[in-house]
C-alpha atoms as a PDB file:
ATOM      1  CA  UNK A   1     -10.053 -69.933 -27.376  1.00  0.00           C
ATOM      2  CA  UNK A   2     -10.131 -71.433 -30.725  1.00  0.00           C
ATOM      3  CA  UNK A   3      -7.060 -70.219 -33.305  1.00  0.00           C
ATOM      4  CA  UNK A   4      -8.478 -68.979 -36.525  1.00  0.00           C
ATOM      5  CA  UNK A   5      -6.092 -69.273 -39.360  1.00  0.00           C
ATOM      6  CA  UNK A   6      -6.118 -67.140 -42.218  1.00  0.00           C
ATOM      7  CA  UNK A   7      -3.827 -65.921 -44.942  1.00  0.00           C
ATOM      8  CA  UNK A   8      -2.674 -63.638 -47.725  1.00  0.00           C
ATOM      9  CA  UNK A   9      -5.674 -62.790 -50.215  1.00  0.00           C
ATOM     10  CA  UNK A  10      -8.266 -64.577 -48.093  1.00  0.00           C
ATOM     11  CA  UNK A  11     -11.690 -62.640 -47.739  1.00  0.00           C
ATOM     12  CA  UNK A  12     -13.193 -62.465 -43.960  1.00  0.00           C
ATOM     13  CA  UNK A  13     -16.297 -60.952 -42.241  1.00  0.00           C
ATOM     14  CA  UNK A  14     -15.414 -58.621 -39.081  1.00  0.00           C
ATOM     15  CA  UNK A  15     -17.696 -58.644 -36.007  1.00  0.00           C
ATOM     16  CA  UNK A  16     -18.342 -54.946 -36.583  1.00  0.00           C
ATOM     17  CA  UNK A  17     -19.726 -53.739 -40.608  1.00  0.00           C
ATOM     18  CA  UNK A  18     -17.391 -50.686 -42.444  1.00  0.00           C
ATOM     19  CA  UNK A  19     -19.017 -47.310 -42.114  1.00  0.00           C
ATOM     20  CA  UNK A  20     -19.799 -47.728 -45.664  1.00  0.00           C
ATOM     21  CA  UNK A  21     -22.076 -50.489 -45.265  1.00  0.00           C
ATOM     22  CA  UNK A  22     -20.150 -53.550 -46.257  1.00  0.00           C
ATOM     23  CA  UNK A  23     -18.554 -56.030 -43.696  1.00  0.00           C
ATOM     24  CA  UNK A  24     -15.922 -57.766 -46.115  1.00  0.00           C
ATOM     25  CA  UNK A  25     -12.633 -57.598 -46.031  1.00  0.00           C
ATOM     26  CA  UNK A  26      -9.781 -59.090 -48.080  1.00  0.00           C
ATOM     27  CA  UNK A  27      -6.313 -59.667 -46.496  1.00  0.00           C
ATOM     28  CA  UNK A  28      -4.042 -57.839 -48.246  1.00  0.00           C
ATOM     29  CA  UNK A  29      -0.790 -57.404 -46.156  1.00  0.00           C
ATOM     30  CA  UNK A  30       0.583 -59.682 -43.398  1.00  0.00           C
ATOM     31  CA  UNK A  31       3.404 -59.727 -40.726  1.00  0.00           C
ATOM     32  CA  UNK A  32       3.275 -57.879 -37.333  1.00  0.00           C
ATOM     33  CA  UNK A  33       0.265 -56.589 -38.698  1.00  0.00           C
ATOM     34  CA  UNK A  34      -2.321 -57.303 -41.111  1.00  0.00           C
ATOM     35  CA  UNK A  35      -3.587 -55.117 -43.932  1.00  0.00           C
ATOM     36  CA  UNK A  36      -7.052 -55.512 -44.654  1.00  0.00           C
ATOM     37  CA  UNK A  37      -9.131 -53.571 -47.786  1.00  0.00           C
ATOM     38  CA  UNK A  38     -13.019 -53.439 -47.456  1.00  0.00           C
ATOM     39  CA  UNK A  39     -14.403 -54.796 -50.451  1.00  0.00           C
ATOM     40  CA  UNK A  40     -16.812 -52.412 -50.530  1.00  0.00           C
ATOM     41  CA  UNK A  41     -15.264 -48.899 -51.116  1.00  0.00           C
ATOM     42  CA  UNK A  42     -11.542 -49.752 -51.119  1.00  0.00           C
ATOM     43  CA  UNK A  43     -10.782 -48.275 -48.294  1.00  0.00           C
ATOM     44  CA  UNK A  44      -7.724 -49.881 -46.159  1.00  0.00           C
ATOM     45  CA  UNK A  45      -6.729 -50.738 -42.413  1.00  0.00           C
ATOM     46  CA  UNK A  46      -3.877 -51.561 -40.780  1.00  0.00           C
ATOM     47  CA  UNK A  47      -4.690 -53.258 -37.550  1.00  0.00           C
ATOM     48  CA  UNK A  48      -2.437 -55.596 -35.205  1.00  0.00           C
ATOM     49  CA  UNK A  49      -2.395 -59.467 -35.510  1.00  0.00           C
ATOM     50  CA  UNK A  50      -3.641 -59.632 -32.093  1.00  0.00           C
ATOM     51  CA  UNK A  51      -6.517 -57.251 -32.619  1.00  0.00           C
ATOM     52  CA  UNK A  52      -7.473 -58.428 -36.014  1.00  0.00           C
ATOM     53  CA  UNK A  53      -7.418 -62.374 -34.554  1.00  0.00           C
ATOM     54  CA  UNK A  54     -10.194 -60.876 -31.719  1.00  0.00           C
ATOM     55  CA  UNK A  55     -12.035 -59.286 -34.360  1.00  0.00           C
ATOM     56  CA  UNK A  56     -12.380 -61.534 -36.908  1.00  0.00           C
ATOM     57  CA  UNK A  57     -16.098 -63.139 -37.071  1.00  0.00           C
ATOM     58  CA  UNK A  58     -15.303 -65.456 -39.972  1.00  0.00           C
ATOM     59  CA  UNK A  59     -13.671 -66.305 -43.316  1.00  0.00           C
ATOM     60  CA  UNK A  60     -15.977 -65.738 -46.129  1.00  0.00           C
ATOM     61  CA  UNK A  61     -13.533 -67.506 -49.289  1.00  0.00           C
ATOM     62  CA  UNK A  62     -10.016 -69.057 -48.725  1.00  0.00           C
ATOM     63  CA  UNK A  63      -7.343 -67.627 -51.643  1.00  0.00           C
ATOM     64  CA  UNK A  64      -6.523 -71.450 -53.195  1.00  0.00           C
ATOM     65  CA  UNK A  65      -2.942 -70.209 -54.177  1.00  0.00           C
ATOM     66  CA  UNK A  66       1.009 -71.816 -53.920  1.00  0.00           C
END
């Protein structure tokens, strides 16, 4: 299975849309596990690496930072 990489501040697409309608996401935490905040009401969800790596679809726009 392929590795996605992704990091601090980048914005991804899940597999499965927020209740609110939107389906992006913007990393906002990471270690253990990764904070993500839907773009689309604020809302926030702390998840496990292992789970968020399985449900990640895609990555929308890389953070060009340091």
């Amino acid at each position: 299975m392929e590795q996605k990489e992704f990091f601090l501040n980048d914005v991804v697409e899940m597999k499965k849309a927020h209740p609110c309608g939107a389906n992006r996401w913007k990393v906002i935490r990471m270690g253990m596990d990764i904070r993500i905040k839907c773009e689309g009401c604020g809302h926030s969800v702390l998840i496990p690496r292992k789970e968020f790596a399985r449900k990640i679809k895609k990555i929308l726009e890389r953070h060009e930072g340091e």
